[in-house]
PDB file of N, CA and C in Angstrom:
ATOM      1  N   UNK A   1       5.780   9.813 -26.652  1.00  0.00           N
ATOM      2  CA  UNK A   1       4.517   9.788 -25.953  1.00  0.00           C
ATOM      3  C   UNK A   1       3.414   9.429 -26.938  1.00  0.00           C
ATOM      4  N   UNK A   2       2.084   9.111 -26.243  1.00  0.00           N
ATOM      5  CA  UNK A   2       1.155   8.436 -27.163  1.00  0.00           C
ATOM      6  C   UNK A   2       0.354  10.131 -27.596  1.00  0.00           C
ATOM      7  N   UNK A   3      -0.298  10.040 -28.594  1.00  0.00           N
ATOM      8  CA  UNK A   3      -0.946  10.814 -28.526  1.00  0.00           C
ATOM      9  C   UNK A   3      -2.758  10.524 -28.610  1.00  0.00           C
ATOM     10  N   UNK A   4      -2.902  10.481 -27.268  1.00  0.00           N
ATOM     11  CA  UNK A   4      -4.552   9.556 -26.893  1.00  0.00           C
ATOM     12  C   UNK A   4      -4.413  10.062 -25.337  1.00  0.00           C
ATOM     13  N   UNK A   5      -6.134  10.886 -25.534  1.00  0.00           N
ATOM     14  CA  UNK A   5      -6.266  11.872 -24.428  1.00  0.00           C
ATOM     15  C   UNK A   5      -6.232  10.822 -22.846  1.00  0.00           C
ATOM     16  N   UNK A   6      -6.475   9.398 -22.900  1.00  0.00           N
ATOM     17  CA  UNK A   6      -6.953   8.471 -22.195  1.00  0.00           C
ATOM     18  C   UNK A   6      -5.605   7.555 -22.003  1.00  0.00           C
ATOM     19  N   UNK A   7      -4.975   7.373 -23.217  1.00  0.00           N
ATOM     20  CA  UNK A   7      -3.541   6.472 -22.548  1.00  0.00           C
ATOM     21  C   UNK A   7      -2.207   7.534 -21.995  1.00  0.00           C
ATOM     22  N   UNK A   8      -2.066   8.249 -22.734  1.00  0.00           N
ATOM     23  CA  UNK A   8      -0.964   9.372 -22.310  1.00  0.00           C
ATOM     24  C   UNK A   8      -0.493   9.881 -20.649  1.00  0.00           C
ATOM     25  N   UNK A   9      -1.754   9.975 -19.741  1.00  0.00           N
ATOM     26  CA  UNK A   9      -1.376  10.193 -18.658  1.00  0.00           C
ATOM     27  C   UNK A   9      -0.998   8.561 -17.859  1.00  0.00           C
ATOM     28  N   UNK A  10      -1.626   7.952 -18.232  1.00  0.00           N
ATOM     29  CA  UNK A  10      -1.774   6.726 -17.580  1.00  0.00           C
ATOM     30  C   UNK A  10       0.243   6.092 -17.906  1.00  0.00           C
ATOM     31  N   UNK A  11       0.288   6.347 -19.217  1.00  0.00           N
ATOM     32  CA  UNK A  11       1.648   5.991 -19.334  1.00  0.00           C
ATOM     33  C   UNK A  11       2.787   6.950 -18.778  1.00  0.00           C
ATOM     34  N   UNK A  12       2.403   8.225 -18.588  1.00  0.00           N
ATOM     35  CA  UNK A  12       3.072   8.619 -17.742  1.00  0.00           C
ATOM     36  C   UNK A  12       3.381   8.183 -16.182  1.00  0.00           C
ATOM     37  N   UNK A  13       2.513   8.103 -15.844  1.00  0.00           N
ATOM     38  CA  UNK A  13       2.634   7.568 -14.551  1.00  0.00           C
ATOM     39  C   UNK A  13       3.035   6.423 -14.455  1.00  0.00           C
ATOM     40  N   UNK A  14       3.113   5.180 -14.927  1.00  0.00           N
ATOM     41  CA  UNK A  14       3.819   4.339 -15.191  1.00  0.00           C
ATOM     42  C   UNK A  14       5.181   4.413 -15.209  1.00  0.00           C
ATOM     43  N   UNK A  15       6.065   5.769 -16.171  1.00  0.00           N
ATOM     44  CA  UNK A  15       6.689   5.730 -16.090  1.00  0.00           C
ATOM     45  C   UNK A  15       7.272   6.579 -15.355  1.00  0.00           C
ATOM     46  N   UNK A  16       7.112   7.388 -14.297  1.00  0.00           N
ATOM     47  CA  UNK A  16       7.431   7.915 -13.272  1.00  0.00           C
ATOM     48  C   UNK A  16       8.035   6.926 -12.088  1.00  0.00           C
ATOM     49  N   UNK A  17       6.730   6.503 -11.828  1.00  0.00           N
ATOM     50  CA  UNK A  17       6.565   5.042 -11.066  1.00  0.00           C
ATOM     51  C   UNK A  17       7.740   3.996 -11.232  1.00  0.00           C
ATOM     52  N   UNK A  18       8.217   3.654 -12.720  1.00  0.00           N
ATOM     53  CA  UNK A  18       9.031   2.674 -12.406  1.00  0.00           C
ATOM     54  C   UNK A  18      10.572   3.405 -12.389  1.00  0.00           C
ATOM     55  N   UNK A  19      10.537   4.783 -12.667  1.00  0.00           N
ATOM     56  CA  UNK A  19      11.919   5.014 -12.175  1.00  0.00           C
ATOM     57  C   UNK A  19      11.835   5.347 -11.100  1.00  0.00           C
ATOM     58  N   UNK A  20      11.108   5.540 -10.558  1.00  0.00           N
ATOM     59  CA  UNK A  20      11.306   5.832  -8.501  1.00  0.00           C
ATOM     60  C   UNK A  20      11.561   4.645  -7.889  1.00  0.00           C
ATOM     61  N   UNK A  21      10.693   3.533  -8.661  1.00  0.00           N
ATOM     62  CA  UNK A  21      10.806   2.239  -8.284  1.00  0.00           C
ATOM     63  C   UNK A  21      12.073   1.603  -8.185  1.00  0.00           C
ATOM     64  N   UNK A  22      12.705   2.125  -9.480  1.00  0.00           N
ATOM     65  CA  UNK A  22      14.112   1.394  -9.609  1.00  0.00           C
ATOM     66  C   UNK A  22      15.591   2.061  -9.077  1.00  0.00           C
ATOM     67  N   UNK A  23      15.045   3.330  -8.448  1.00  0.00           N
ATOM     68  CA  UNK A  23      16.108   4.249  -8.099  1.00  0.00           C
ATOM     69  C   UNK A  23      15.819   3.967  -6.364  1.00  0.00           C
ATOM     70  N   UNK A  24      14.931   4.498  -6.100  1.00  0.00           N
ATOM     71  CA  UNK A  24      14.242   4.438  -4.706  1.00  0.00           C
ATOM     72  C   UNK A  24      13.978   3.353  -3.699  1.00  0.00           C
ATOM     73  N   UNK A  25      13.812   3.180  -2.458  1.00  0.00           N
ATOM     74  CA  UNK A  25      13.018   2.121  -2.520  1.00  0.00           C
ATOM     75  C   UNK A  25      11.480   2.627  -2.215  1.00  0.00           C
ATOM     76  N   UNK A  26      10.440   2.134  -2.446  1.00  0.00           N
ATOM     77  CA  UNK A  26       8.930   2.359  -2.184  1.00  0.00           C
ATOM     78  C   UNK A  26       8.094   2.144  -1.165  1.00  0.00           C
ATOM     79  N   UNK A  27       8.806   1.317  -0.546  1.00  0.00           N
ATOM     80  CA  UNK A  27       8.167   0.521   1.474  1.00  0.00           C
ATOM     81  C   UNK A  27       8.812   1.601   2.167  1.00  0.00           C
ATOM     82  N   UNK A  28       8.068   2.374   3.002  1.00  0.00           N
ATOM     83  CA  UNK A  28       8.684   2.647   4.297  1.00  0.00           C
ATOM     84  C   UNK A  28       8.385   4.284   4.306  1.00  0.00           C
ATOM     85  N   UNK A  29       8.822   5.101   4.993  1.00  0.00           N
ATOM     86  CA  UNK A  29       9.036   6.129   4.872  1.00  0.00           C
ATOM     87  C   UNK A  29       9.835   7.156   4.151  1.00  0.00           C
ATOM     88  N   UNK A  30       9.419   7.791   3.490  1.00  0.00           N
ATOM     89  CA  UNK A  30      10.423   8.473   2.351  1.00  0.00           C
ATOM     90  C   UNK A  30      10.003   9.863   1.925  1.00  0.00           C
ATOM     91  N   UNK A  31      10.374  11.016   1.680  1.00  0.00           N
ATOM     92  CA  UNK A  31       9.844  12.050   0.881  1.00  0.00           C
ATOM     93  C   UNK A  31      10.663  11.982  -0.180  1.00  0.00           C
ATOM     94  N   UNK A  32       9.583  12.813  -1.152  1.00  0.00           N
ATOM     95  CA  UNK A  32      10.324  12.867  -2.600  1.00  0.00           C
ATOM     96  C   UNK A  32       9.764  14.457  -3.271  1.00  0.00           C
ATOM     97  N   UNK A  33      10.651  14.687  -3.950  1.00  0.00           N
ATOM     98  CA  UNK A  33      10.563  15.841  -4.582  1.00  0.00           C
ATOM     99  C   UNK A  33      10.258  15.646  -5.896  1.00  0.00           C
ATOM    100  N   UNK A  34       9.047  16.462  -7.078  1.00  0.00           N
ATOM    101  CA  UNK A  34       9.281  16.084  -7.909  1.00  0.00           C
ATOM    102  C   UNK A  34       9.459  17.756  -8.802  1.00  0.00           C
ATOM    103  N   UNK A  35      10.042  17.868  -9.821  1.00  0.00           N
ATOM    104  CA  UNK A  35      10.439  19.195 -10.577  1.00  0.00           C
ATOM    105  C   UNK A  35      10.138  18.823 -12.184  1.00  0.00           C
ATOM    106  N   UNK A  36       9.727  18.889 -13.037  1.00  0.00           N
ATOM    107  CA  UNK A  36       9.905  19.059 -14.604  1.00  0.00           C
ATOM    108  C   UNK A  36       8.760  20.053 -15.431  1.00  0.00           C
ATOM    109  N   UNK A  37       8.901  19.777 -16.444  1.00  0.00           N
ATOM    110  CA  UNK A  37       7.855  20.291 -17.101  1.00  0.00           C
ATOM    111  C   UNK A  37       7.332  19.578 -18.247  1.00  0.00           C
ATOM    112  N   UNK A  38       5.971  19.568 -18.818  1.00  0.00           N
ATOM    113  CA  UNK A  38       5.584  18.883 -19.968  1.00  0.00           C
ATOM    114  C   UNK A  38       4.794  19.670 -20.814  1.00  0.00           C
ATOM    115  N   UNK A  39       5.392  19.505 -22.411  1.00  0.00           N
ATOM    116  CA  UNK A  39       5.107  20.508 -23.228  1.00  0.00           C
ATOM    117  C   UNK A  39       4.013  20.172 -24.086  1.00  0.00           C
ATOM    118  N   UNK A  40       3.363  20.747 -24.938  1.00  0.00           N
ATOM    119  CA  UNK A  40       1.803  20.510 -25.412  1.00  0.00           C
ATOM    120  C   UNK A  40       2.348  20.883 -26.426  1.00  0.00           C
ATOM    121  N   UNK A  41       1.699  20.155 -27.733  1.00  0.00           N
ATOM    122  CA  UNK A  41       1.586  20.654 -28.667  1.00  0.00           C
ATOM    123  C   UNK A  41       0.674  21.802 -28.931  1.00  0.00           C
ATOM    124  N   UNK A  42       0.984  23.007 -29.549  1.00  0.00           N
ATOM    125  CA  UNK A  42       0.122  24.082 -29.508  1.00  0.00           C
ATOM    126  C   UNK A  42      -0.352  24.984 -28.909  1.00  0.00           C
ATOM    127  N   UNK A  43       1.011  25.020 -27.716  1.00  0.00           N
ATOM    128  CA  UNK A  43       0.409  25.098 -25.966  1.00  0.00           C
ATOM    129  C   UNK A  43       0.786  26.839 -25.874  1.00  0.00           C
ATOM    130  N   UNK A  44       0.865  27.272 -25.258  1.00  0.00           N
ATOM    131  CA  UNK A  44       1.661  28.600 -25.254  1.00  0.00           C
ATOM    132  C   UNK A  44       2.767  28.358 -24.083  1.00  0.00           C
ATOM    133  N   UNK A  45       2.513  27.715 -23.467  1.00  0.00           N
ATOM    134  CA  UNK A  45       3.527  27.667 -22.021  1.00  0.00           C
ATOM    135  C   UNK A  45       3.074  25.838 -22.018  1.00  0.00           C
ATOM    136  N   UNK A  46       4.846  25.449 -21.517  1.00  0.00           N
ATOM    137  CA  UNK A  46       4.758  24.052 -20.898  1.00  0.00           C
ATOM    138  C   UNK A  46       3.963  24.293 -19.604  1.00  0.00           C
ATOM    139  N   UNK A  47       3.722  23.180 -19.169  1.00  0.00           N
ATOM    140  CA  UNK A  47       2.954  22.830 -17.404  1.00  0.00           C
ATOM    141  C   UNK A  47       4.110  22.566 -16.727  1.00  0.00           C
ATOM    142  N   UNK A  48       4.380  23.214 -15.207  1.00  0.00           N
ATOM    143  CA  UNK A  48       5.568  22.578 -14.925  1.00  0.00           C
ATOM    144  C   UNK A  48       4.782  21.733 -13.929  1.00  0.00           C
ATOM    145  N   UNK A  49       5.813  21.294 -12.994  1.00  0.00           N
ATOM    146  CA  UNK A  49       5.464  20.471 -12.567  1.00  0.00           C
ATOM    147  C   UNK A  49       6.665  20.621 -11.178  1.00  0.00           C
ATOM    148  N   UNK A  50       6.170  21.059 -10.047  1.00  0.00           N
ATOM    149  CA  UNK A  50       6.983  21.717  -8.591  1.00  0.00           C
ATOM    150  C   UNK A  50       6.142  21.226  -7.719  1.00  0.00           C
ATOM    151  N   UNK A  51       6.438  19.882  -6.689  1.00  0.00           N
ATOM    152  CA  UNK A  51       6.088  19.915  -5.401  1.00  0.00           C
ATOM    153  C   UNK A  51       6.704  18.437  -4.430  1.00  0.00           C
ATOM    154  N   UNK A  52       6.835  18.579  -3.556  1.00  0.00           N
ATOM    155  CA  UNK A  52       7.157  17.536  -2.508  1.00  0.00           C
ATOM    156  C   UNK A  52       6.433  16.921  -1.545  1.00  0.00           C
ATOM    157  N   UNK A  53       6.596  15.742  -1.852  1.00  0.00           N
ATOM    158  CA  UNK A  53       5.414  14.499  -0.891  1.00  0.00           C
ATOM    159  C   UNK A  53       6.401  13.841  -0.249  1.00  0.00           C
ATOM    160  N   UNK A  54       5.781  13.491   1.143  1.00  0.00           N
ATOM    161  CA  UNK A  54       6.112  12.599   2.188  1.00  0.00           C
ATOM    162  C   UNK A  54       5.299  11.672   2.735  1.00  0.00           C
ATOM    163  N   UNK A  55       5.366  10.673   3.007  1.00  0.00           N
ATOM    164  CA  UNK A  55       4.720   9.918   3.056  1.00  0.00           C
ATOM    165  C   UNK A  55       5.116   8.156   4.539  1.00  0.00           C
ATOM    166  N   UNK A  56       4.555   7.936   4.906  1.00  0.00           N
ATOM    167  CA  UNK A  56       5.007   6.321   5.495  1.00  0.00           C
ATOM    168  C   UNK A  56       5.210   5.377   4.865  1.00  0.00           C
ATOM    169  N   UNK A  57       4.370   5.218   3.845  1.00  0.00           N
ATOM    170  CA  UNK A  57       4.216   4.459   2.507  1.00  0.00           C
ATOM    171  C   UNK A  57       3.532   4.647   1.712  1.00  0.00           C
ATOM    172  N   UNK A  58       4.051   4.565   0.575  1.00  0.00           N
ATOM    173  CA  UNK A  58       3.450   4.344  -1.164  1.00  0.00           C
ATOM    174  C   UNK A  58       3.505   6.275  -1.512  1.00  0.00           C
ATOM    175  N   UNK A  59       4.893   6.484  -1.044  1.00  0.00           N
ATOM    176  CA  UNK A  59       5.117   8.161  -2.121  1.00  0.00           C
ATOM    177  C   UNK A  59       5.604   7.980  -3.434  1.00  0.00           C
ATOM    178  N   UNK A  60       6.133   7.143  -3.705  1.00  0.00           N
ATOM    179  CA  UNK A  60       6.009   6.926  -5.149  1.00  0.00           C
ATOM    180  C   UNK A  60       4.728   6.753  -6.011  1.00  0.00           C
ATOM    181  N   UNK A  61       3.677   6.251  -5.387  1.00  0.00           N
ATOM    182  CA  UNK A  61       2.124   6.875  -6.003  1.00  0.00           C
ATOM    183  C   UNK A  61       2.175   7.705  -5.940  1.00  0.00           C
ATOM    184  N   UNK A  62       2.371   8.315  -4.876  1.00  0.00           N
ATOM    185  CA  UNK A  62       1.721   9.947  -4.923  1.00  0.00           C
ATOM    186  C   UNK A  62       2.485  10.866  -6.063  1.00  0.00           C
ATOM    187  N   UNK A  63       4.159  10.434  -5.987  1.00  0.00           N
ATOM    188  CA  UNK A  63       4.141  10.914  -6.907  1.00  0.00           C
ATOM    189  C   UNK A  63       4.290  10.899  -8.060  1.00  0.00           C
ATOM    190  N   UNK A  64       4.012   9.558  -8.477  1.00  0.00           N
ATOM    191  CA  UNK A  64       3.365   9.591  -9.953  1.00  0.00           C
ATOM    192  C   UNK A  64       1.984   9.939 -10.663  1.00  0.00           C
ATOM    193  N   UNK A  65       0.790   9.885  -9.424  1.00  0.00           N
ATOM    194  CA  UNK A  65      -0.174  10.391  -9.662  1.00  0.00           C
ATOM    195  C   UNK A  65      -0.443  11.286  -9.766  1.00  0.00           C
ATOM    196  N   UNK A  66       0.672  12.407  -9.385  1.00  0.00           N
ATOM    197  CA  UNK A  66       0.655  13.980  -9.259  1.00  0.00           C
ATOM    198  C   UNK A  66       1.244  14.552 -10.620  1.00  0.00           C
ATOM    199  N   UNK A  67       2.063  13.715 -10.924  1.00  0.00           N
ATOM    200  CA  UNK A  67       2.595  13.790 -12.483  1.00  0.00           C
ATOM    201  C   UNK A  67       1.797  13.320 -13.606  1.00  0.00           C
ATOM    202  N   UNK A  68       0.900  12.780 -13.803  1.00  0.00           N
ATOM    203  CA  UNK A  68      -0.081  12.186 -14.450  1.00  0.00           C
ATOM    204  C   UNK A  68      -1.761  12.939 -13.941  1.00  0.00           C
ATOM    205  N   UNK A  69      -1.274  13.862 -12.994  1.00  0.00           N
ATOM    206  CA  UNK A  69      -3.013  14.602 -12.780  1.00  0.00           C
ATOM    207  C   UNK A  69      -2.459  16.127 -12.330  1.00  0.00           C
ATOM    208  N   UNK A  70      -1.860  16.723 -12.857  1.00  0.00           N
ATOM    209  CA  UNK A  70      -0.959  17.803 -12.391  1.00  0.00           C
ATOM    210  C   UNK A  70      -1.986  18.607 -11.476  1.00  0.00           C
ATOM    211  N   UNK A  71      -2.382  19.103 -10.153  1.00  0.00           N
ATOM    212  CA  UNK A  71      -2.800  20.560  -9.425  1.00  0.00           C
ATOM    213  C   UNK A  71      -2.718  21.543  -9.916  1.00  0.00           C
ATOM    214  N   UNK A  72      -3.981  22.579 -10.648  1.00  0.00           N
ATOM    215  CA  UNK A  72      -3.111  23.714 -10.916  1.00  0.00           C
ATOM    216  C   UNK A  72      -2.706  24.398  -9.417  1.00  0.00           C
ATOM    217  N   UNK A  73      -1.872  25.379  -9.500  1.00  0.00           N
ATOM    218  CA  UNK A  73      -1.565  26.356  -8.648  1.00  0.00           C
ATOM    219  C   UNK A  73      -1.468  27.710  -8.230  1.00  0.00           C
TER     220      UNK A  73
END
């Protein structure tokens, strides 16, 4: 990962994005689940990362944007 407060999420999501892309397909109707966690340097606790989107089209944005802008909860 980069370490740059401004490219780091952006490349995350990118790469979320192109493995849903390449596993998934992205047109149409689909839900997706997403589960991990991402660790900080210096952090006391990773962020996880727990929730499921459905969508008609474009859930693979959603959920890469959700991975790249985490909700707290």
């Amino acid at each position: 990962m980069v370490n740059n407060p401004l490219l780091s999420p952006l490349l995350l999501q990118l790469a979320v994005y192109s493995a849903i892309d390449a596993t998934e397909r992205t047109v149409g109707a689909s839900s997706v689940r997403v589960t991990g966690e991402v660790e900080f340097q210096n952090a006391p606790a990773p962020v996880r990362l727990e929730n499921m989107f459905a969508a008609d089209n474009g859930s693979a944005m959603l959920v890469s944007l959700s991975a790249a802008v985490p909700w707290p909860t």
